[in-house]
Protein backbone atom coordinates (compact mmCIF):
# COMPACT_ATOMS: atom_id res chain seq x y z
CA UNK A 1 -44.65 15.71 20.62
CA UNK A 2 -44.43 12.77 18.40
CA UNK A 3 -41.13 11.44 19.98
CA UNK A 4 -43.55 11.77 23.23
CA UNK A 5 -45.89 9.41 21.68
CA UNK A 6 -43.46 6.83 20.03
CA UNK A 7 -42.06 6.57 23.55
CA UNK A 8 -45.58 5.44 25.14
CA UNK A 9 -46.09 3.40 22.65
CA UNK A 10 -42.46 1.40 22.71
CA UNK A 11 -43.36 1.67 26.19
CA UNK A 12 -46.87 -0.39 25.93
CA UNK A 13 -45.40 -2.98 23.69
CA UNK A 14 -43.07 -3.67 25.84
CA UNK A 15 -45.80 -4.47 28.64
CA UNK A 16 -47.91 -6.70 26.50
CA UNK A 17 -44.64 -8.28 25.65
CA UNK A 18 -44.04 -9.24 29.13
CA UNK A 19 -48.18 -9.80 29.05
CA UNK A 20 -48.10 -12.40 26.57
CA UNK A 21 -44.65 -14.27 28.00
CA UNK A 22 -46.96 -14.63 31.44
CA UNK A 23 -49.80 -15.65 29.42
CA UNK A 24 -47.88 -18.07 27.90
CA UNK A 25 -46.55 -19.75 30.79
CA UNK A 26 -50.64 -19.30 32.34
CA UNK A 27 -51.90 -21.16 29.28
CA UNK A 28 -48.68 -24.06 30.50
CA UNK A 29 -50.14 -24.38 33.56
CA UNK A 30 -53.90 -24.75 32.30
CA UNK A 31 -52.52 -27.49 29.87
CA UNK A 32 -50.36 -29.48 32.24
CA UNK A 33 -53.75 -29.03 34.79
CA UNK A 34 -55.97 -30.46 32.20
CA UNK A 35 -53.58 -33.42 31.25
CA UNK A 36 -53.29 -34.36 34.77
CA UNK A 37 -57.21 -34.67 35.02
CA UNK A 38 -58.00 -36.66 32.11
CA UNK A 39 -55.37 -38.59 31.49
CA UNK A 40 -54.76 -42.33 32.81
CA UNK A 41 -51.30 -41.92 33.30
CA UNK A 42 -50.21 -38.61 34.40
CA UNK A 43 -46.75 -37.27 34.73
CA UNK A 44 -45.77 -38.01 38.51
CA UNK A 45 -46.21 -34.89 39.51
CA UNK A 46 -49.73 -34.84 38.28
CA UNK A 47 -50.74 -37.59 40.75
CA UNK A 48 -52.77 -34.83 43.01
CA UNK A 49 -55.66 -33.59 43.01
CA UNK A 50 -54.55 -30.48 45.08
CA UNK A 51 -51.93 -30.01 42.94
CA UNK A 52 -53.69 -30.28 39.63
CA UNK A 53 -56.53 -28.21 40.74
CA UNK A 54 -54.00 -25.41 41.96
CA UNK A 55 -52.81 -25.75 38.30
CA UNK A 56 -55.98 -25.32 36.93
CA UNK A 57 -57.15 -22.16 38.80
CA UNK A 58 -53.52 -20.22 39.12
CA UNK A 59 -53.20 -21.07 35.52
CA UNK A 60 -56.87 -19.76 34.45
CA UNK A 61 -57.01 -16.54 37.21
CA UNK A 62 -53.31 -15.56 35.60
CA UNK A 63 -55.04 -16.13 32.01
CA UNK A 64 -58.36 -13.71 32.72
CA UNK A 65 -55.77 -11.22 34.25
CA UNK A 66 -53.28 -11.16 31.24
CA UNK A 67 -56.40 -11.26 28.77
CA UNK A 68 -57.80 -8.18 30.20
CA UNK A 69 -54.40 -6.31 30.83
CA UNK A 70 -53.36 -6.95 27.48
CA UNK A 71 -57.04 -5.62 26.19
CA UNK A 72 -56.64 -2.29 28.17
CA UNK A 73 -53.23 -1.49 26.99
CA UNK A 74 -54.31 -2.41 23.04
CA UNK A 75 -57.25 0.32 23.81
CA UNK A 76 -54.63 2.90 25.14
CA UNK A 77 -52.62 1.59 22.39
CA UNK A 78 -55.24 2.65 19.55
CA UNK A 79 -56.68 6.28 20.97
């Protein structure tokens, strides 16, 4: 029984591993967003609005979804 639980929970930190590697590249995409927008000299890239916008959202939706994934699992995690 306690091999049974070890396994779930190697198995959970293994998902808010891959969690927190999303989240990182999320948090990327907010910063590179938010450079584009105030800066005076963006990266070349950064020259749209469409496509710093699109950073902004993907990168924040992807954030509130990792954030609350990783929330539920640390809840499992503790019970």
């Amino acid at each position: 029984m306690d091999t049974l639980n070890s396994n779930t929970e190697d198995e959970i930190q293994k998902k808010i591993t891959r969690l927190v590697f999303v989240d990182s590249v999320a948090a990327t995409m907010v910063g590179f967003g938010l450079y584009g927008k105030f800066s005076d000299k963006p990266l070349p890239f950064l020259n749209d609005a469409l496509v710093i916008n699109s950073l902004l959202v993907i990168g924040g939706v992807m954030m509130v979804f990792c954030g609350y994934k990783v929330f539920t699992l640390l809840m499992m995690r503790n019970k």
